[in-house]
C-alpha atoms as a PDB file:
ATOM      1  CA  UNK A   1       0.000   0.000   0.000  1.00  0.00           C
ATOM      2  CA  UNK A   2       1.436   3.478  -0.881  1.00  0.00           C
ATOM      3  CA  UNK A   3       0.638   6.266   0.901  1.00  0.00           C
ATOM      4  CA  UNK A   4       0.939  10.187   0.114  1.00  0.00           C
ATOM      5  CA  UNK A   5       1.687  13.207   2.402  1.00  0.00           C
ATOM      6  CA  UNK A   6      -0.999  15.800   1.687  1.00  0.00           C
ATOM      7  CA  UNK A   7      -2.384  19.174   3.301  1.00  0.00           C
ATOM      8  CA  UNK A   8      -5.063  21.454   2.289  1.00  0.00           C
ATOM      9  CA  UNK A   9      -4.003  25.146   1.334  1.00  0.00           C
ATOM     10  CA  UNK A  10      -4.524  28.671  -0.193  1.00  0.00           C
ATOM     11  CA  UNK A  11      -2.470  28.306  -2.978  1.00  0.00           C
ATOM     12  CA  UNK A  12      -1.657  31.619  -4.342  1.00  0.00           C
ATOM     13  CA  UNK A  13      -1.776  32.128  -8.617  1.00  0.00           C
ATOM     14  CA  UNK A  14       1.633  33.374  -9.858  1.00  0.00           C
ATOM     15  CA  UNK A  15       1.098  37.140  -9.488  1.00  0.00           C
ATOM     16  CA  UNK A  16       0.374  36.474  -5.807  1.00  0.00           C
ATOM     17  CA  UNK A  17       3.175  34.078  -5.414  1.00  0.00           C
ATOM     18  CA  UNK A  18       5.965  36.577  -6.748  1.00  0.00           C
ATOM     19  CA  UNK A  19       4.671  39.002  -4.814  1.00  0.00           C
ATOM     20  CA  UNK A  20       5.001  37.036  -1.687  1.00  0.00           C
ATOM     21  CA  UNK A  21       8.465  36.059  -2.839  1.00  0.00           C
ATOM     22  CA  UNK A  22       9.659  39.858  -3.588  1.00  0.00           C
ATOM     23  CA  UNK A  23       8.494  41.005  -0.025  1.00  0.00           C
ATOM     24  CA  UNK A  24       9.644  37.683   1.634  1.00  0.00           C
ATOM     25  CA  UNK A  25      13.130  39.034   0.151  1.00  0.00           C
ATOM     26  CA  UNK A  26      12.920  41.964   2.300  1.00  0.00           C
ATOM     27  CA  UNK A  27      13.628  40.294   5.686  1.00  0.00           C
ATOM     28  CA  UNK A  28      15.703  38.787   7.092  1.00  0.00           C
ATOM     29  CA  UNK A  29      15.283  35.960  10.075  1.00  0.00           C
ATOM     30  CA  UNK A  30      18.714  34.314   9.376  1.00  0.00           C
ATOM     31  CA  UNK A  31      16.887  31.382   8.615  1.00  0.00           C
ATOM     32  CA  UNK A  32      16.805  28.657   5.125  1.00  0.00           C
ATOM     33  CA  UNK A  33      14.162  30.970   2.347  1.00  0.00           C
ATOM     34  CA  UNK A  34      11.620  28.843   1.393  1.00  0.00           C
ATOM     35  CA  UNK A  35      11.215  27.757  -2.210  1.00  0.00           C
ATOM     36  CA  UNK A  36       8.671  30.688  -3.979  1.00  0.00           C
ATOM     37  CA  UNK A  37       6.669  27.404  -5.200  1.00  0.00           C
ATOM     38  CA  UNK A  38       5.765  26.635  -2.145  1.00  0.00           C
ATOM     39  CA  UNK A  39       4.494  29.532  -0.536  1.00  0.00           C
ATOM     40  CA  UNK A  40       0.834  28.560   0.746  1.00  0.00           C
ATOM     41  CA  UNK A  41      -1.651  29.155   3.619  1.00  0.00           C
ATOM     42  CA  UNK A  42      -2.306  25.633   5.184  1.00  0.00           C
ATOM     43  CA  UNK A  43      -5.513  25.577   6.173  1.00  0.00           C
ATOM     44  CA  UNK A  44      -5.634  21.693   7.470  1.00  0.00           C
ATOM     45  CA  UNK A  45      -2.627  19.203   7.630  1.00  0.00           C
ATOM     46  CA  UNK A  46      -3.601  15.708   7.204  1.00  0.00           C
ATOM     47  CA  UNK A  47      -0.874  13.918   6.784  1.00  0.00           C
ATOM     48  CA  UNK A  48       0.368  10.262   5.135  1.00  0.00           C
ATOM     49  CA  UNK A  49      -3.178   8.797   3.529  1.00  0.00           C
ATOM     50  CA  UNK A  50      -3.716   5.733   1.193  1.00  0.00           C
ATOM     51  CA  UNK A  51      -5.655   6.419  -1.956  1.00  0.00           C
ATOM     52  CA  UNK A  52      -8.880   5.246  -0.174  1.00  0.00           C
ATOM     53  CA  UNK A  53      -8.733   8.317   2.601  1.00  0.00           C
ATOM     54  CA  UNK A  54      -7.716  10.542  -0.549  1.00  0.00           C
ATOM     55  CA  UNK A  55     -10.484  10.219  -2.210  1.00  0.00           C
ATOM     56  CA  UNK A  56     -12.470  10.249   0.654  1.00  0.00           C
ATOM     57  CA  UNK A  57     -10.630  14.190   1.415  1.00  0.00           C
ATOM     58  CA  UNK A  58     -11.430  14.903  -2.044  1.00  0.00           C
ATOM     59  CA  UNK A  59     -15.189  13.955  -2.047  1.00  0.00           C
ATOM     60  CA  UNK A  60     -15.142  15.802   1.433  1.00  0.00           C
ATOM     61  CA  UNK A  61     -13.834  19.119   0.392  1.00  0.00           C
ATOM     62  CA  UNK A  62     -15.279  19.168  -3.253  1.00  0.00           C
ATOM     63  CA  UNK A  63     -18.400  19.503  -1.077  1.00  0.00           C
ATOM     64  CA  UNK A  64     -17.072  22.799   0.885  1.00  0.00           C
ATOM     65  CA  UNK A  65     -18.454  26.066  -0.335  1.00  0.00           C
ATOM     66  CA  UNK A  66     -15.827  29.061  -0.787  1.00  0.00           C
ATOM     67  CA  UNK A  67     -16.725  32.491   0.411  1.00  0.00           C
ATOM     68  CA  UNK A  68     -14.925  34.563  -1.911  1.00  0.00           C
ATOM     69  CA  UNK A  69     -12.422  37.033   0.361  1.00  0.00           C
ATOM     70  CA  UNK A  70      -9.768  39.001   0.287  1.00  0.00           C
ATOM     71  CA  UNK A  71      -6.905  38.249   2.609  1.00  0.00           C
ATOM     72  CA  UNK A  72      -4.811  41.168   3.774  1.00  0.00           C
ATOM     73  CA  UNK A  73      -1.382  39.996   4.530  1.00  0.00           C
ATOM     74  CA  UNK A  74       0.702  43.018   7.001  1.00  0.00           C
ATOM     75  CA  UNK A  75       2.258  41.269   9.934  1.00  0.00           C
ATOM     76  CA  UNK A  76       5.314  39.706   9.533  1.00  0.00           C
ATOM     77  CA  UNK A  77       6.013  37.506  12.774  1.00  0.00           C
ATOM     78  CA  UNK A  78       7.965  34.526  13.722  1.00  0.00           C
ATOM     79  CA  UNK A  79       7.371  30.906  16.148  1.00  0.00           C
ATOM     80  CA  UNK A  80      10.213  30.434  18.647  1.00  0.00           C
ATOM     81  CA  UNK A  81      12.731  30.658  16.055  1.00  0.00           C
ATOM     82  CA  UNK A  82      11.516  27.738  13.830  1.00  0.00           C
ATOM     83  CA  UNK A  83       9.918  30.308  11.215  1.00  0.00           C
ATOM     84  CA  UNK A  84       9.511  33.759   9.829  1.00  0.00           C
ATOM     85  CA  UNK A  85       6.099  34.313   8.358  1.00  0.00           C
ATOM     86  CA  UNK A  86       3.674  36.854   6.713  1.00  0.00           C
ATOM     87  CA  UNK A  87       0.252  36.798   8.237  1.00  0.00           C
ATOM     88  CA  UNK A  88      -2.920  39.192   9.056  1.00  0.00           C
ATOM     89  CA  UNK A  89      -3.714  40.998  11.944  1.00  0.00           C
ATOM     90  CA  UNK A  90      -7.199  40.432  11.628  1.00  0.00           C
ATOM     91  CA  UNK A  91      -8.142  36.825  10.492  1.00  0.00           C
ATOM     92  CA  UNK A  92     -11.298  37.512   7.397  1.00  0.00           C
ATOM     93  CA  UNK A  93     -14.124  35.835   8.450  1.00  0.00           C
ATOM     94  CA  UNK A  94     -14.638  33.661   5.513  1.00  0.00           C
ATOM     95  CA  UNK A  95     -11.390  32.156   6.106  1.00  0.00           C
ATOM     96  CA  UNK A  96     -11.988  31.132   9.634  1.00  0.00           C
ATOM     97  CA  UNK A  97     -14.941  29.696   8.531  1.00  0.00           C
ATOM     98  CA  UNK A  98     -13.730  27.648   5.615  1.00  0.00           C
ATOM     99  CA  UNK A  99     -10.680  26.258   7.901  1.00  0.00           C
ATOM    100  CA  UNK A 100     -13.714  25.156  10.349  1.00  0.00           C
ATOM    101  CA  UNK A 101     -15.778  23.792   8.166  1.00  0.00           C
ATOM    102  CA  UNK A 102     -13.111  22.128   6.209  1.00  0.00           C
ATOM    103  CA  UNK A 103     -11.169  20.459   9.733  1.00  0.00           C
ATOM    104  CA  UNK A 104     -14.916  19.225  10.600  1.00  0.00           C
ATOM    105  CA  UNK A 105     -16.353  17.719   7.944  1.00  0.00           C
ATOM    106  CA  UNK A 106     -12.893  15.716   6.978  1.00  0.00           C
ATOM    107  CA  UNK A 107     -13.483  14.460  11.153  1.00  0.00           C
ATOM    108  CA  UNK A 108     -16.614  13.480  10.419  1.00  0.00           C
ATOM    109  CA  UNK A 109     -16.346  11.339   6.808  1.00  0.00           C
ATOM    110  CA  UNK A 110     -12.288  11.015   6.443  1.00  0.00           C
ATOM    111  CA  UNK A 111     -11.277   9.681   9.979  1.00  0.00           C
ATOM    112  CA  UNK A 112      -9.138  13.085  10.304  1.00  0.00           C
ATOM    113  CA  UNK A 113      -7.932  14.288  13.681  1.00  0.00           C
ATOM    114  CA  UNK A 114      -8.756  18.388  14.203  1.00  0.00           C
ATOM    115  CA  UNK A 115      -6.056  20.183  15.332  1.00  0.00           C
ATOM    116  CA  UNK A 116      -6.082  21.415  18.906  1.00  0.00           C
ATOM    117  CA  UNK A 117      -4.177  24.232  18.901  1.00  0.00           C
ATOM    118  CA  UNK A 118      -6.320  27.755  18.015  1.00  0.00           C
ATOM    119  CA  UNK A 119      -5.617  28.400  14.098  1.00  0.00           C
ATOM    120  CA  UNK A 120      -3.318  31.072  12.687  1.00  0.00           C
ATOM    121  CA  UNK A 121      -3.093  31.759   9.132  1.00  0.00           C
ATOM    122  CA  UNK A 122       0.024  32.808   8.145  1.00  0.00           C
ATOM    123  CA  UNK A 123       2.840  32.076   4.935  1.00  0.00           C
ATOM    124  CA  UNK A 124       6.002  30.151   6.363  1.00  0.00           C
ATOM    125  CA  UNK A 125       8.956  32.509   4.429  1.00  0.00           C
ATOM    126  CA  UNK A 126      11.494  30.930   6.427  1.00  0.00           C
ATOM    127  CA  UNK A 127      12.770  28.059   8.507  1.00  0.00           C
ATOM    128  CA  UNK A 128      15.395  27.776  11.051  1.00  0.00           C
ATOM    129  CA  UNK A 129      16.166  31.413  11.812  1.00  0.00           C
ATOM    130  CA  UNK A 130      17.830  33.251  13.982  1.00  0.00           C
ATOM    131  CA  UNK A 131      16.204  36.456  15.353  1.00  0.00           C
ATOM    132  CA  UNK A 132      12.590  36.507  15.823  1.00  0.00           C
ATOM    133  CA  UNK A 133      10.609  39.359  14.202  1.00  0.00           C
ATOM    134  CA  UNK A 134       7.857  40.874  14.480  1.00  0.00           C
ATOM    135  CA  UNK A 135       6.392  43.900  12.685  1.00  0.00           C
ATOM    136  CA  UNK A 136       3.541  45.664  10.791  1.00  0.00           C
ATOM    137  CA  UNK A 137       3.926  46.065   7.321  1.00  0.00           C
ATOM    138  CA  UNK A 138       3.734  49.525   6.231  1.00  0.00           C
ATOM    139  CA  UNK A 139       1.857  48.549   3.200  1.00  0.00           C
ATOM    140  CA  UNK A 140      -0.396  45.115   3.327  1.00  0.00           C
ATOM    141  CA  UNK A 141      -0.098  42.877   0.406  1.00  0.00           C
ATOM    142  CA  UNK A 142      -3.877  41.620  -0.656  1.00  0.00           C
ATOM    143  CA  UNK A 143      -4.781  38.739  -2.268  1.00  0.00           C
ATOM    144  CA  UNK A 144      -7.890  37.497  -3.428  1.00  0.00           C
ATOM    145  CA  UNK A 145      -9.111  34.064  -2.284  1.00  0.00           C
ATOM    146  CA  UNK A 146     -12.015  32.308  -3.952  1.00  0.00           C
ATOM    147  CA  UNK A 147     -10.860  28.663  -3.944  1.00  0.00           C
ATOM    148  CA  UNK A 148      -8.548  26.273  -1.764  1.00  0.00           C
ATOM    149  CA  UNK A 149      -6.272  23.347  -2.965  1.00  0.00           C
ATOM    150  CA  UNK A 150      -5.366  19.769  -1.851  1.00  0.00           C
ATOM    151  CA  UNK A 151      -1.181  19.564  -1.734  1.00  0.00           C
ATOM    152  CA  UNK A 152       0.692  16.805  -2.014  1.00  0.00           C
ATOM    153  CA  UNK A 153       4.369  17.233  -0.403  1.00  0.00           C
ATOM    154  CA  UNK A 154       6.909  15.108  -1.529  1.00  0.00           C
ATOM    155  CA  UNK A 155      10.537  14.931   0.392  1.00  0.00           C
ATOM    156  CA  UNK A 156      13.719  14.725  -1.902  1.00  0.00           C
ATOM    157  CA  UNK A 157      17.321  14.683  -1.268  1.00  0.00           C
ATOM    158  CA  UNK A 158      16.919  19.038  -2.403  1.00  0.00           C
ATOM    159  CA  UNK A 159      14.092  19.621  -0.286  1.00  0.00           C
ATOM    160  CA  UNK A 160      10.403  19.757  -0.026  1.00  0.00           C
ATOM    161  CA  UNK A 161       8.329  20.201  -3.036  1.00  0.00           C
ATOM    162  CA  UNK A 162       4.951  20.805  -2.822  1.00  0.00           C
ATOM    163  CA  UNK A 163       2.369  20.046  -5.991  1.00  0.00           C
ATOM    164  CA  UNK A 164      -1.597  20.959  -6.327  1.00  0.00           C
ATOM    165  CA  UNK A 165      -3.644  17.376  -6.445  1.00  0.00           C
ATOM    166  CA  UNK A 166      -6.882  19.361  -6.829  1.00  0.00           C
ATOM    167  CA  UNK A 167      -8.591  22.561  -6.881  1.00  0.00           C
ATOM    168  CA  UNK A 168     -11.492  23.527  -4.738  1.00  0.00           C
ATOM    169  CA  UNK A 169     -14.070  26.509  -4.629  1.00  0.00           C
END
């Protein structure tokens, strides 16, 4: 049996992405950059699945309505030193909501645990730094959000790579 280690995710188009990636080049954490193709907003990890759960997360989230929002990215921040991210101050509504309703109904059908901890939206720009930051932006970055994606991350001798299995909205 082969099994695949997937997520669900904002995944940004390529505007969005480069301009993540140009203002992700403006700090610093003294940490390893992360790749600009995999710059994403997780919105549930789930983990190593057969192909039976998989379709099962598919089926599950096809079913998930999206609340078209804007997300409006000014805080860059950082966890304990693991990570430098971009995030929001103020978490849209419509993306707390999808996250919810996403993390429930895959508990429900897909045998998936919910995470405990409170959810934080944020884009991980680094890993492993240094000095821990934390700042407003003086000038947000926006992105529009009307769908989500399932990711598949695959581990390689260079790194992480992560690929869209499916598009959701």
């Amino acid at each position: 049996m082969s099994f695949q280690r997937v997520f669900f995710a904002l995944w940004p188009d390529e505007q969005t992405r480069q301009a993540i990636a140009r203002l992700a080049g403006k700090f610093d954490g003294g940490g390893r950059p992360m790749p600009a193709g995999n710059l994403h907003v997780t919105l549930v990890f789930v983990g190593n699945v057969d192909e039976q759960r998989l379709a099962c997360l598919k089926k599950v989230a096809g079913d998930i309505e999206v609340s078209p929002f804007t997300l409006r990215l000014d805080r860059i921040g950082s966890f304990r030193r693991k990570a430098l991210w971009l995030g929001c101050a103020d978490i849209p509504e419509p993306l707390r909501q999808l996250q919810q309703d996403l993390s429930l109904a895959l508990a429900r059908d897909c045998r998936y645990q919910p995470e405990k901890r409170p959810y934080v939206p944020h884009i991980t720009l680094q890993r492993n730094i240094r000095r821990e930051v934390n700042l407003e932006l003086d000038e947000a970055l926006c992105w529009k959000v009307d769908s989500f994606s399932l990711l598949l991350s695959q581990s390689s001798p260079s790194g992480v790579r992560y690929s869209e299995l499916a598009r959701l909205s």
